[in-house]
N, C-alpha and C. Protein backbone atom coordinates (compact mmCIF):
# COMPACT_ATOMS: atom_id res chain seq x y z
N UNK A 1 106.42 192.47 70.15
CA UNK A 1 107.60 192.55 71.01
C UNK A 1 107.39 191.67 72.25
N UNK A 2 107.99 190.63 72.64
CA UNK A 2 108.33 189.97 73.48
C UNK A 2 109.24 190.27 74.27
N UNK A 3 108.89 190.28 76.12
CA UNK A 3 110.07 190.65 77.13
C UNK A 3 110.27 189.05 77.78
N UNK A 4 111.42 188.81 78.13
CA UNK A 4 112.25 187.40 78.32
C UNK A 4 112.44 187.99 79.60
N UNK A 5 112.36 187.48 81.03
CA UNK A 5 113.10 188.28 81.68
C UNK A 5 113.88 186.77 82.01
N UNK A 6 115.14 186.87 82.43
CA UNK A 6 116.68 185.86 82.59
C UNK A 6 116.82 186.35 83.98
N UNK A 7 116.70 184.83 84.84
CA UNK A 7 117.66 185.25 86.17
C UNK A 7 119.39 184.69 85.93
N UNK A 8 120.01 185.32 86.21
CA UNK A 8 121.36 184.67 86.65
C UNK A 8 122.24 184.73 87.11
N UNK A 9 123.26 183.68 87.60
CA UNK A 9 124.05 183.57 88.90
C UNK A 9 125.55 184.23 88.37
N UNK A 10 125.35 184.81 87.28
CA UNK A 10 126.82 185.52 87.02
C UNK A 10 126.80 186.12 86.33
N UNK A 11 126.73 187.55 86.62
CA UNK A 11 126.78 188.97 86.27
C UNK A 11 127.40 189.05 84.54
N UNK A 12 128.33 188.35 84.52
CA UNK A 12 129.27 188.64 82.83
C UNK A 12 127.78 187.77 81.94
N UNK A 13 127.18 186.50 82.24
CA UNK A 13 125.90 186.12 81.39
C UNK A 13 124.88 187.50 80.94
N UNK A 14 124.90 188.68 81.60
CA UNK A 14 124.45 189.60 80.67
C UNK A 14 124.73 189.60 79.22
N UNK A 15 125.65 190.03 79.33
CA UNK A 15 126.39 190.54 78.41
C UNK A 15 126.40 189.21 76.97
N UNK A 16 126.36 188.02 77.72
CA UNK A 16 126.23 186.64 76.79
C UNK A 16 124.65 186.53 75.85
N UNK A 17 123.56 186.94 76.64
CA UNK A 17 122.75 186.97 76.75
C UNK A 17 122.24 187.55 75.90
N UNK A 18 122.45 189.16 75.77
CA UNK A 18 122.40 190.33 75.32
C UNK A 18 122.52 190.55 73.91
N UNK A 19 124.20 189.82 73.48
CA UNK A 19 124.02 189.04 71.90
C UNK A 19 123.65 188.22 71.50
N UNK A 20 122.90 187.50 72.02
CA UNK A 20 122.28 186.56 71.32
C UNK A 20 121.12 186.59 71.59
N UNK A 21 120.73 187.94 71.74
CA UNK A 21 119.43 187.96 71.56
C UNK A 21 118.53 188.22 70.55
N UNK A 22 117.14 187.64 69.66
CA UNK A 22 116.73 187.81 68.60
C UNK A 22 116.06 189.17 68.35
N UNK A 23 115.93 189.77 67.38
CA UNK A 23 115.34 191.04 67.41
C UNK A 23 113.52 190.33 67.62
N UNK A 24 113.33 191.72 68.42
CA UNK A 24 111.99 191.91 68.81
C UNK A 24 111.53 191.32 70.15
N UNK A 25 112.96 191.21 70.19
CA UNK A 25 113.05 190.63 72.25
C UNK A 25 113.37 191.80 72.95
N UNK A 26 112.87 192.05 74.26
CA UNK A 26 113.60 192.53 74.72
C UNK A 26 114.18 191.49 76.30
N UNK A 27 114.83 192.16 76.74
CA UNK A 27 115.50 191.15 78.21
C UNK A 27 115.26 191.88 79.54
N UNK A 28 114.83 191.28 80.29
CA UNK A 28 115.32 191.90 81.56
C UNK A 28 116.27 191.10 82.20
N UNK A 29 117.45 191.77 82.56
CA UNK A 29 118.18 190.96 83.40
C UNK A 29 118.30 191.10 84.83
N UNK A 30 118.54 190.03 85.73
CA UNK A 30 118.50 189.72 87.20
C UNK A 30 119.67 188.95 87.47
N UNK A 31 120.45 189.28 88.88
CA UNK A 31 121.72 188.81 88.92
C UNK A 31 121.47 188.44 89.82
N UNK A 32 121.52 187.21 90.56
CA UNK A 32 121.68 186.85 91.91
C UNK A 32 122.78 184.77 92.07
N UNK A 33 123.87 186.00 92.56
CA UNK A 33 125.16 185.40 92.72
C UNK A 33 125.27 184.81 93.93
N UNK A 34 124.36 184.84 94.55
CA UNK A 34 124.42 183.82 96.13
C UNK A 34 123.83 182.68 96.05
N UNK A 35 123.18 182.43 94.74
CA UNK A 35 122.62 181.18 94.54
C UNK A 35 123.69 180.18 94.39
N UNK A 36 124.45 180.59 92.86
CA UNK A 36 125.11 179.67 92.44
C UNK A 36 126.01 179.87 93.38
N UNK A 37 126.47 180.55 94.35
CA UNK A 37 127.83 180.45 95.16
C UNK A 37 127.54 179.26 96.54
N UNK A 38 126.69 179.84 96.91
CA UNK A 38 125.89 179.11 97.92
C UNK A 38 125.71 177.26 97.86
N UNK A 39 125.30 176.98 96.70
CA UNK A 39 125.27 175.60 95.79
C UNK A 39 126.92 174.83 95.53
N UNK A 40 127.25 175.72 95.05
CA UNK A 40 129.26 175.43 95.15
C UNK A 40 129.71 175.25 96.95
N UNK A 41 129.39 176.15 97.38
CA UNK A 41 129.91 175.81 98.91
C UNK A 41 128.94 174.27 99.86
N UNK A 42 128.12 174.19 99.32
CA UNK A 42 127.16 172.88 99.85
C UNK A 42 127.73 171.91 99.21
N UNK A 43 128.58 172.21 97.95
CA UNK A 43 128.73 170.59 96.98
C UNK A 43 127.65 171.07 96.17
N UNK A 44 126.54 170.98 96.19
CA UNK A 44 125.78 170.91 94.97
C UNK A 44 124.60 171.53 95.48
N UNK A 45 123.28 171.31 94.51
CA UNK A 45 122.07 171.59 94.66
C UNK A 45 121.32 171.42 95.73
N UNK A 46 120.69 172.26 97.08
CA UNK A 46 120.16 171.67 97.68
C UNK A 46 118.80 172.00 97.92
N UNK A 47 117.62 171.06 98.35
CA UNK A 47 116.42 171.73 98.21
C UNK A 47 115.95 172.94 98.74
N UNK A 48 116.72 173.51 99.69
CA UNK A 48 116.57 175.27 100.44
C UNK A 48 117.08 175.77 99.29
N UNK A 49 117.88 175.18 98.50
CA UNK A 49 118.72 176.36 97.49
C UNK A 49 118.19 176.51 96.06
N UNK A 50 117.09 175.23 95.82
CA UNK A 50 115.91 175.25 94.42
C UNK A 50 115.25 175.89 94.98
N UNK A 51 114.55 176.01 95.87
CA UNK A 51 113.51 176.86 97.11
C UNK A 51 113.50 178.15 96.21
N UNK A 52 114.94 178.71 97.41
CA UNK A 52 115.06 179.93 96.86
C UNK A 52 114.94 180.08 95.32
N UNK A 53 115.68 179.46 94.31
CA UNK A 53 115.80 179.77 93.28
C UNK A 53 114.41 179.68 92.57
N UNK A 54 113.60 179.21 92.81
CA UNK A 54 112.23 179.39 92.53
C UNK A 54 111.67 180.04 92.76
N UNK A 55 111.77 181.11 94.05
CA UNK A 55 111.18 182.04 94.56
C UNK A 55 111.78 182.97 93.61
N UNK A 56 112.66 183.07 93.28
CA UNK A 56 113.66 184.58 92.78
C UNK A 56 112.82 184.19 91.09
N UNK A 57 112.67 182.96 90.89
CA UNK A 57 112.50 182.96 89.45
C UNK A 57 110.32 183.71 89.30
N UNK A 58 109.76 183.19 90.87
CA UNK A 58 108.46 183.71 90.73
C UNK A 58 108.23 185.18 90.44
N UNK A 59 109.49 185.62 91.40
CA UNK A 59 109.74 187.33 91.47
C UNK A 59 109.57 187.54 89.87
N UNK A 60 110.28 187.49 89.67
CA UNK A 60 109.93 188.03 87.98
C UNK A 60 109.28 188.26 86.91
N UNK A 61 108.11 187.20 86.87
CA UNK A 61 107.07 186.91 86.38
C UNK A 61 106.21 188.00 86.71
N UNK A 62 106.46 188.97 86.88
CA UNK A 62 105.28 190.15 86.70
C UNK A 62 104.85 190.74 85.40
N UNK A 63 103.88 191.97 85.41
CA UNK A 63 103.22 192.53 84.40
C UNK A 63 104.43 193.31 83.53
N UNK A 64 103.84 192.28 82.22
CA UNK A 64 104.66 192.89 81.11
C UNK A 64 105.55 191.49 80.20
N UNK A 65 105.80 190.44 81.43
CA UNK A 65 106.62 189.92 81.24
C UNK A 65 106.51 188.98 80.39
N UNK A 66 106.95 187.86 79.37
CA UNK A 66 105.98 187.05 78.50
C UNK A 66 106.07 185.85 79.45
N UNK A 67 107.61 185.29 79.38
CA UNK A 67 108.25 184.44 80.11
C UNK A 67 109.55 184.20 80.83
N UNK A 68 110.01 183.40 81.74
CA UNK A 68 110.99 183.79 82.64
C UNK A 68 112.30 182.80 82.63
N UNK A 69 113.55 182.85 82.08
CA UNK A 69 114.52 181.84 81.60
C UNK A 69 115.73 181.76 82.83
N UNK A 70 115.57 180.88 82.90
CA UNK A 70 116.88 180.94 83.91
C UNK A 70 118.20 180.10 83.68
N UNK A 71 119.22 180.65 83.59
CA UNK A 71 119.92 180.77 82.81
C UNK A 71 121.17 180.24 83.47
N UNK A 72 121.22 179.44 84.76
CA UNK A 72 122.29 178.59 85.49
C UNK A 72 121.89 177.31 85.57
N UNK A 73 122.99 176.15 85.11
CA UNK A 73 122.70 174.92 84.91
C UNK A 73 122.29 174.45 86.58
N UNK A 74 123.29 174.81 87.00
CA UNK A 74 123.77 174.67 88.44
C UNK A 74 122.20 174.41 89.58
N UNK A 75 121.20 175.42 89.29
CA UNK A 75 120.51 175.12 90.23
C UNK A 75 119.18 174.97 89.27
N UNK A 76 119.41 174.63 88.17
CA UNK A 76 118.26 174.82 87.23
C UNK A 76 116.98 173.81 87.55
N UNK A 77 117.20 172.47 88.36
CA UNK A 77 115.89 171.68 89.15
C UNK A 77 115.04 172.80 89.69
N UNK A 78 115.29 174.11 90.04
CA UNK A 78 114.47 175.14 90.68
C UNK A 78 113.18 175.50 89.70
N UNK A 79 113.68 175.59 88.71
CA UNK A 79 112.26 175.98 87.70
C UNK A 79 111.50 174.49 88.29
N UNK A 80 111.73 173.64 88.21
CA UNK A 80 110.16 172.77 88.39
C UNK A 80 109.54 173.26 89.43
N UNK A 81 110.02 173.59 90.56
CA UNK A 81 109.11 174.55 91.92
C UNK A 81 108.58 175.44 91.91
N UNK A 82 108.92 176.25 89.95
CA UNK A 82 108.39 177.20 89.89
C UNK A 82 107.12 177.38 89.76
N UNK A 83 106.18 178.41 89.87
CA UNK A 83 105.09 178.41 89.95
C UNK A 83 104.52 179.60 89.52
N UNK A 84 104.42 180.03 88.30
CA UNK A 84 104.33 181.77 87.47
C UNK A 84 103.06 181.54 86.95
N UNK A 85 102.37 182.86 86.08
CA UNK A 85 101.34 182.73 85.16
C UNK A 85 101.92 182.86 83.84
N UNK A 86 102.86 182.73 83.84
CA UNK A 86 103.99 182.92 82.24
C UNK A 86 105.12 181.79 82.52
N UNK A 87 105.67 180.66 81.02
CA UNK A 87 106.16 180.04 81.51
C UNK A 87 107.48 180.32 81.61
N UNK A 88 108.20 179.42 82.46
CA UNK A 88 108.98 179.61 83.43
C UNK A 88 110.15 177.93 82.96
N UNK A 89 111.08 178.65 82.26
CA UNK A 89 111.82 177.54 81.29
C UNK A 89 113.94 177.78 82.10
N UNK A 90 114.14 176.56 82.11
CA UNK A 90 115.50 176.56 81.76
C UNK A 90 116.16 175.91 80.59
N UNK A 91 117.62 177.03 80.85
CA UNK A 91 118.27 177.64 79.04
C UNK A 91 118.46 176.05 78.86
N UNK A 92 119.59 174.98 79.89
CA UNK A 92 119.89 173.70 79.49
C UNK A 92 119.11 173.02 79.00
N UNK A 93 117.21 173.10 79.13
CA UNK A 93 116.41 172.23 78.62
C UNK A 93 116.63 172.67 77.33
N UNK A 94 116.58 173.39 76.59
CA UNK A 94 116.27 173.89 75.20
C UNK A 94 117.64 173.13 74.29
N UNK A 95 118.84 173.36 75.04
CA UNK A 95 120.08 172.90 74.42
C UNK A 95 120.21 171.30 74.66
N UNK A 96 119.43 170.62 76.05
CA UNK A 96 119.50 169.60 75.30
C UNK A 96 119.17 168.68 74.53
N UNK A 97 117.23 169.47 74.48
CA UNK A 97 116.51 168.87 73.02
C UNK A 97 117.37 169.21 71.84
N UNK A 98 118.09 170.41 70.91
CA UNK A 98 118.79 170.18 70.14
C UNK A 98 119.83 169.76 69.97
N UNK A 99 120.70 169.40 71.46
CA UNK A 99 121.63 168.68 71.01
C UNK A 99 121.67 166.44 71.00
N UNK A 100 120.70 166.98 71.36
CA UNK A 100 120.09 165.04 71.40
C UNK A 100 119.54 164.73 69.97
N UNK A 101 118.62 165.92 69.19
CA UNK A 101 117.73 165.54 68.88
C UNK A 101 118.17 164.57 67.31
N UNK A 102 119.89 164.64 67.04
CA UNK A 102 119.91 163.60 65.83
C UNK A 102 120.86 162.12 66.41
N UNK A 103 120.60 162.47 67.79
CA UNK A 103 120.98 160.36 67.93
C UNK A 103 122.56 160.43 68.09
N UNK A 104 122.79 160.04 68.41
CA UNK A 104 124.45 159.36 68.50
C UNK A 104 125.37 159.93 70.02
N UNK A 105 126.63 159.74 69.63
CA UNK A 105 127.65 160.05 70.88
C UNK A 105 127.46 161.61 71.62
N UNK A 106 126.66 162.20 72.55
CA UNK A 106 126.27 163.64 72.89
C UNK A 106 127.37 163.87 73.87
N UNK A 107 128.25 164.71 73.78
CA UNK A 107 129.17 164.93 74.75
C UNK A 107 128.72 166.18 75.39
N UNK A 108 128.73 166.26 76.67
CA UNK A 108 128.50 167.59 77.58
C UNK A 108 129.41 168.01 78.27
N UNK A 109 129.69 169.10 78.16
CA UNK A 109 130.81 169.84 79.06
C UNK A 109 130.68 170.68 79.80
N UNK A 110 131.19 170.33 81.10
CA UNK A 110 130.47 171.24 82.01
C UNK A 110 131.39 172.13 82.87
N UNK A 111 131.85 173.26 83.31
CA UNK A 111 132.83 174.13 83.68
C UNK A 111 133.44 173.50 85.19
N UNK A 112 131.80 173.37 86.25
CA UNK A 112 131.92 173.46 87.57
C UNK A 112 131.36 171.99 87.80
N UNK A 113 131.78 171.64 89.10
CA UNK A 113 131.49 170.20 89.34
C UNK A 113 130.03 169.91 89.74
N UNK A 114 129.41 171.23 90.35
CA UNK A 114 127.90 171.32 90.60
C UNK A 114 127.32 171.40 89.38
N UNK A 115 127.23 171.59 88.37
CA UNK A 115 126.54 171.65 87.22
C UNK A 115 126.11 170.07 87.09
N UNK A 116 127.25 168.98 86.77
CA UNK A 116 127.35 168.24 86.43
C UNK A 116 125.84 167.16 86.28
N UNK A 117 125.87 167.13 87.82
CA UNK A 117 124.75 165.77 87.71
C UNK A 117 123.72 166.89 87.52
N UNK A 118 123.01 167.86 87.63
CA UNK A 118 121.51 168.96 86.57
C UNK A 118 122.03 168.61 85.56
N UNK A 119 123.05 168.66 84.87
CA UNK A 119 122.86 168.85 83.72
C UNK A 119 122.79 167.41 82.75
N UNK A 120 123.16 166.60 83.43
CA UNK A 120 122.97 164.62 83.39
C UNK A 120 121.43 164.57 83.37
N UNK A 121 120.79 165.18 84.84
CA UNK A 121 119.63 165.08 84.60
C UNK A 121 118.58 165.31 83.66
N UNK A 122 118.75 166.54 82.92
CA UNK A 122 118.31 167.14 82.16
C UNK A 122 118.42 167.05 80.28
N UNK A 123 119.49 166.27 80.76
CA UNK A 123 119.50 165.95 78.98
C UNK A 123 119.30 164.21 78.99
N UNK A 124 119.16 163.74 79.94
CA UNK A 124 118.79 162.31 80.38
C UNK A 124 117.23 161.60 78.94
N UNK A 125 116.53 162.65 79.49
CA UNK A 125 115.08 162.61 79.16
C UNK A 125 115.31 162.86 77.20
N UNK A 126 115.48 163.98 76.92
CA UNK A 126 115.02 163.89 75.56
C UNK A 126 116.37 163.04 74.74
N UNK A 127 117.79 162.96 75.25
CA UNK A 127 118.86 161.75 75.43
C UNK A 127 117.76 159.99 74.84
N UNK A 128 117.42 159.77 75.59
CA UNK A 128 116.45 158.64 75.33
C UNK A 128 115.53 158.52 74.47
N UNK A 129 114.88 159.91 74.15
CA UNK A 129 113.84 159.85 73.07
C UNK A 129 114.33 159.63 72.08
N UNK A 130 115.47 160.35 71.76
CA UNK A 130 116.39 160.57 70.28
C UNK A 130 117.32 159.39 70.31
N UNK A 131 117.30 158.67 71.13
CA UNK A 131 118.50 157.40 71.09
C UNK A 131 119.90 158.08 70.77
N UNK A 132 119.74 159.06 71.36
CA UNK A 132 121.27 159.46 72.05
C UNK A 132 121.86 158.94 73.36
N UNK A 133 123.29 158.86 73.24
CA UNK A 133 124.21 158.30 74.71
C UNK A 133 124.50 159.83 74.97
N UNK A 134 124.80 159.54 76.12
CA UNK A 134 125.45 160.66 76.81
C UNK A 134 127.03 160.47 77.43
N UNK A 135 128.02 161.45 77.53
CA UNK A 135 129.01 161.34 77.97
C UNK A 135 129.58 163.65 78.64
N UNK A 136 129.16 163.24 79.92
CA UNK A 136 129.06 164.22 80.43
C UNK A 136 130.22 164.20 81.26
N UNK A 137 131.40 165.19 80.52
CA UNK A 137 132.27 165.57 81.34
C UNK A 137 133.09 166.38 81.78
N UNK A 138 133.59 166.93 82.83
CA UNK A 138 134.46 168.29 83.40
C UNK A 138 135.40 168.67 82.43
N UNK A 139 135.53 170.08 82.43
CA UNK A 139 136.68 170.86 81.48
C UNK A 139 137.60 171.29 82.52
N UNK A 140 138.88 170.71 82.70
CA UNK A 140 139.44 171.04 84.16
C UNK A 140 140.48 171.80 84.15
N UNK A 141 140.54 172.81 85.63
CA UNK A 141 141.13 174.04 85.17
C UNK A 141 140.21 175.22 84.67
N UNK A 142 138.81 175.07 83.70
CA UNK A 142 138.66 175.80 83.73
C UNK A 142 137.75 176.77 84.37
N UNK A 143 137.11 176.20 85.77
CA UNK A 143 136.43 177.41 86.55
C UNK A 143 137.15 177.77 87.21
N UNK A 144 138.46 176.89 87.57
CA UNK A 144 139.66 178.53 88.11
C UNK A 144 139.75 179.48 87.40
N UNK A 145 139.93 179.46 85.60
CA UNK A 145 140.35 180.29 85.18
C UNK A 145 139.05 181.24 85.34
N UNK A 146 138.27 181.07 84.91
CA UNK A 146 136.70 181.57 85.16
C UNK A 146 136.75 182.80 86.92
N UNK A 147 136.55 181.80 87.48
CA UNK A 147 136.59 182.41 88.85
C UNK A 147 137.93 183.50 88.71
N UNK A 148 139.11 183.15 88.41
CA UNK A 148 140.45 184.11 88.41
C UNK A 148 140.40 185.33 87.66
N UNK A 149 139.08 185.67 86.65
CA UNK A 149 138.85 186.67 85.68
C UNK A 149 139.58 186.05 84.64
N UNK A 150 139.85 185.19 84.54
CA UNK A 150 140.72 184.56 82.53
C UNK A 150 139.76 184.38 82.00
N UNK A 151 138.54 185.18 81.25
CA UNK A 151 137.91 184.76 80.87
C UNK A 151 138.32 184.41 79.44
N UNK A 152 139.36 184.48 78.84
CA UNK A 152 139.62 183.96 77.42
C UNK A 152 140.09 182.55 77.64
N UNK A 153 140.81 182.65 78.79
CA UNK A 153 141.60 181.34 79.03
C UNK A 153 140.60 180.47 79.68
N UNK A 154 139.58 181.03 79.90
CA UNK A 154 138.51 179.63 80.73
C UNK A 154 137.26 179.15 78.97
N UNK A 155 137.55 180.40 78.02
CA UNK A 155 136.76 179.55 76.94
C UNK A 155 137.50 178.64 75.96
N UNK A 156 138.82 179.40 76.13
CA UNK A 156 140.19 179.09 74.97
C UNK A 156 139.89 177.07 75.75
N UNK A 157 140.38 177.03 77.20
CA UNK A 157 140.20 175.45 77.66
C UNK A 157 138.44 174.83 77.23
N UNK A 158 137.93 175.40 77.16
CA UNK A 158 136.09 174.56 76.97
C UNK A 158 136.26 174.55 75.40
N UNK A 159 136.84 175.30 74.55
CA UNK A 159 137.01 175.09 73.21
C UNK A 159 137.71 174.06 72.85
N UNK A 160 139.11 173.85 73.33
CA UNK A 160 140.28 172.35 73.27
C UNK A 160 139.10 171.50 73.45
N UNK A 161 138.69 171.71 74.70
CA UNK A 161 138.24 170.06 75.21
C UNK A 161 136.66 169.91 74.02
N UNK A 162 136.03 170.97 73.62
CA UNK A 162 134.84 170.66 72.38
C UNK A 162 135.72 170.04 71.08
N UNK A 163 136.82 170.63 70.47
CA UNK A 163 137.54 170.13 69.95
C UNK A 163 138.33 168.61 69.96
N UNK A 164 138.47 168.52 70.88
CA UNK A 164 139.00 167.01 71.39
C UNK A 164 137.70 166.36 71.31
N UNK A 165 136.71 166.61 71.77
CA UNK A 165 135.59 165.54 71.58
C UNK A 165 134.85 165.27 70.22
N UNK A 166 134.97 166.11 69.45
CA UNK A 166 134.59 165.79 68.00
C UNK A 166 135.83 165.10 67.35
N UNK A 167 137.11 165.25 67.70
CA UNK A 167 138.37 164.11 67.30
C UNK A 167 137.70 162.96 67.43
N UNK A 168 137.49 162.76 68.53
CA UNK A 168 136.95 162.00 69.34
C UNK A 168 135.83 160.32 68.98
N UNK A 169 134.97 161.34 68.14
CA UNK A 169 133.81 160.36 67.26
C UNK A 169 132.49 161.65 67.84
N UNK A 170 132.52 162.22 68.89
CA UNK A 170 131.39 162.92 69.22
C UNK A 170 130.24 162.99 68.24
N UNK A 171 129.14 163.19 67.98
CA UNK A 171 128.10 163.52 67.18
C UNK A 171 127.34 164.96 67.35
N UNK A 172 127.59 165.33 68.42
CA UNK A 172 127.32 166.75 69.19
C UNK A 172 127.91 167.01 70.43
N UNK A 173 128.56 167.93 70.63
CA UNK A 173 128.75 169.13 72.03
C UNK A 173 128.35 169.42 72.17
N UNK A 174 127.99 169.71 73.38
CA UNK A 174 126.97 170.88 74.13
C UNK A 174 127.94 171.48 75.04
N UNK A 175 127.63 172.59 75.34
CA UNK A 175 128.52 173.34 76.96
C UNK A 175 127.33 173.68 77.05
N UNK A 176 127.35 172.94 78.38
CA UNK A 176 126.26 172.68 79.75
C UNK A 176 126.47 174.56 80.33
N UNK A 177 127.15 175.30 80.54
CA UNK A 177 126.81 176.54 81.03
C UNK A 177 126.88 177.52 79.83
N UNK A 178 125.86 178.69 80.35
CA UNK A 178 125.74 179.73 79.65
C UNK A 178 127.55 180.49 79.54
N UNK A 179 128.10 180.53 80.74
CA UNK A 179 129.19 181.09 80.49
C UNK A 179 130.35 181.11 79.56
N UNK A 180 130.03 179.60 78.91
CA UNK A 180 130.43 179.14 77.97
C UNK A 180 130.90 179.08 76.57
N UNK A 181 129.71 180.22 76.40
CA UNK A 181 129.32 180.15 74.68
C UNK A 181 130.37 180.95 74.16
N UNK A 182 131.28 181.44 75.03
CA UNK A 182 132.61 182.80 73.89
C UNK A 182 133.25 181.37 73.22
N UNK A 183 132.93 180.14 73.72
CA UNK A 183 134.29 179.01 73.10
C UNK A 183 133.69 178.76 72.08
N UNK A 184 132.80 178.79 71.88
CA UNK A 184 132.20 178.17 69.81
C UNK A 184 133.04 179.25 69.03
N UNK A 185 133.03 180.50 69.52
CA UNK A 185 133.90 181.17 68.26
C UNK A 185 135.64 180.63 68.39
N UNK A 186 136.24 180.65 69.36
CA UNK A 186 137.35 180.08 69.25
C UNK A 186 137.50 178.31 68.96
N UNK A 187 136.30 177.80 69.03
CA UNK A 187 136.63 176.19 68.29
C UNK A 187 137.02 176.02 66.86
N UNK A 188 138.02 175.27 66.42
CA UNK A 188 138.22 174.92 65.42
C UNK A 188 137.65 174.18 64.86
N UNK A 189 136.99 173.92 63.40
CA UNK A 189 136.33 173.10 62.70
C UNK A 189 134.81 172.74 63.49
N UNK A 190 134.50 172.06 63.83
CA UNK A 190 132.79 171.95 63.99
C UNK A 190 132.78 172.39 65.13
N UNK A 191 131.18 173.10 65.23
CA UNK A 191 131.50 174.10 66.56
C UNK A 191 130.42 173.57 67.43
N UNK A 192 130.69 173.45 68.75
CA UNK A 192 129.87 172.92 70.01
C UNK A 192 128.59 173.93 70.23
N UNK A 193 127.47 173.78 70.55
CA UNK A 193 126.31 174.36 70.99
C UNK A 193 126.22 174.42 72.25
N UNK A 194 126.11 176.41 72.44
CA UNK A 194 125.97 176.68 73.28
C UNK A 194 124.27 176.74 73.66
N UNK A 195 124.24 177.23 74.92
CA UNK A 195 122.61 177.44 75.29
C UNK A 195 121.89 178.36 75.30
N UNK A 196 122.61 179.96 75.04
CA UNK A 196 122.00 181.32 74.73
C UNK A 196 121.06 181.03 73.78
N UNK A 197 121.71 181.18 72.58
CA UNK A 197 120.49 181.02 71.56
C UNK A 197 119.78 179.93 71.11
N UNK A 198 119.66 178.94 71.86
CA UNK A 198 118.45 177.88 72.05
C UNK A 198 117.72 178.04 72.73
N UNK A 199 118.19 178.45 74.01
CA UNK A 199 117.14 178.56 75.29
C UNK A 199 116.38 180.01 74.77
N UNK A 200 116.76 181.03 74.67
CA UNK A 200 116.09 182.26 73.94
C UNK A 200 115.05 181.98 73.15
N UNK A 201 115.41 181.85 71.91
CA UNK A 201 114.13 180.71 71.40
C UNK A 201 113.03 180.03 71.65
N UNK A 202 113.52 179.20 72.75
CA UNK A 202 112.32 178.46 73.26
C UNK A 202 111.68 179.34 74.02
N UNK A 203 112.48 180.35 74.89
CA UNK A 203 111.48 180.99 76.25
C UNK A 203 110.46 181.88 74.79
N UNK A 204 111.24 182.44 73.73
CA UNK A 204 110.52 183.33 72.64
C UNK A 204 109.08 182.34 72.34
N UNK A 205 109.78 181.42 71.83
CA UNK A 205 107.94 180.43 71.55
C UNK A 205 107.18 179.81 72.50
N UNK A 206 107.58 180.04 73.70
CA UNK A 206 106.74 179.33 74.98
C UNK A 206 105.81 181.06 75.21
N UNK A 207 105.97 181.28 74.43
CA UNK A 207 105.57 183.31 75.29
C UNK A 207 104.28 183.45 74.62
């Protein structure tokens, strides 16, 4: 039995989390919503705000724990500051080794405008190994709906726009946030990869 413990910046990622989790996991979950809010009100990522998020991600790493996933694109540069005796992974790295890893047009979609360039960054690297392009872009409209409580109507829009990008020529989708993943069941025909059950995975075999 393996314990995962997940920090994250929005309370409903429980619940995302939770199903897609593999048997013989268990989770601890941690909510801390002043990160990612905090990061949105600056514009973006700032180094007091990986700081913190590294600190909150050390917190966790206690007895019992295997390894520690953190589970917001948004401030996810914070795991490199991290500093645990268990490793200490973010969910976007995992999603974007599999979504790079067969080459061609990688489209990323990202909810919030702070996500954007982490999540450029982060699929940059194994992007290049696999001789994948990248084309990383906003789903708009939908972190109002998100923020407004629509949460059908903020996956129903990240589903169109995964849909439109495999019209498109795409070779893979990704949605860059965990909040994301209710839109693979509402996509039609080939379905975009979310980061729950990749990143799970990996924190499972890094343990």
């Amino acid at each position: 039995m393996k314990t995962i413990a997940c920090l994250h910046t929005a309370g409903s990622n429980v619940a995302v989390f939770d199903a897609a989790c593999p048997p013989g996991v268990v989770l601890r979950h941690t909510v801390n919503e002043t990160l990612l809010k905090d990061a949105e009100a600056a514009g973006g990522l700032t180094e007091a705000i990986a700081a913190r998020t590294a600190r909150a991600l050390e917190a966790l790493a206690g007895p019992g724990v295997d390894a520690v996933l953190l589970t917001c694109s948004t401030v996810g540069p914070g795991v490199a500051l991290a500093r645990a005796p268990v490793p200490v992974l973010r969910v976007d790295a995992a999603l974007a080794e599999a979504a790079t890893k067969g080459g061609g047009r990688v489209v990323v979609l990202c909810a919030v405008e702070t996500t954007m360039e982490p999540s450029r960054r982060v699929f940059e690297e194994p992007a290049a190994r696999h001789g994948a392009t990248l084309d990383v872009r906003l789903v708009p409209g939908a972190w109002a709906a998100f923020r407004g409580g629509d949460v059908a109507g903020y996956h129903r829009l990240v589903a169109e726009a995964a849909e439109a990008a495999f019209a498109e020529g795409a070779a893979e989708v990704a949605l860059a946030q965990a909040s994301m993943a209710g839109a693979v069941a509402m996509a039609r025909g080939r379905k975009p990869l979310a980061s729950p059950p990749v990143g799970l995975a990996a924190a499972v075999a890094s343990a």
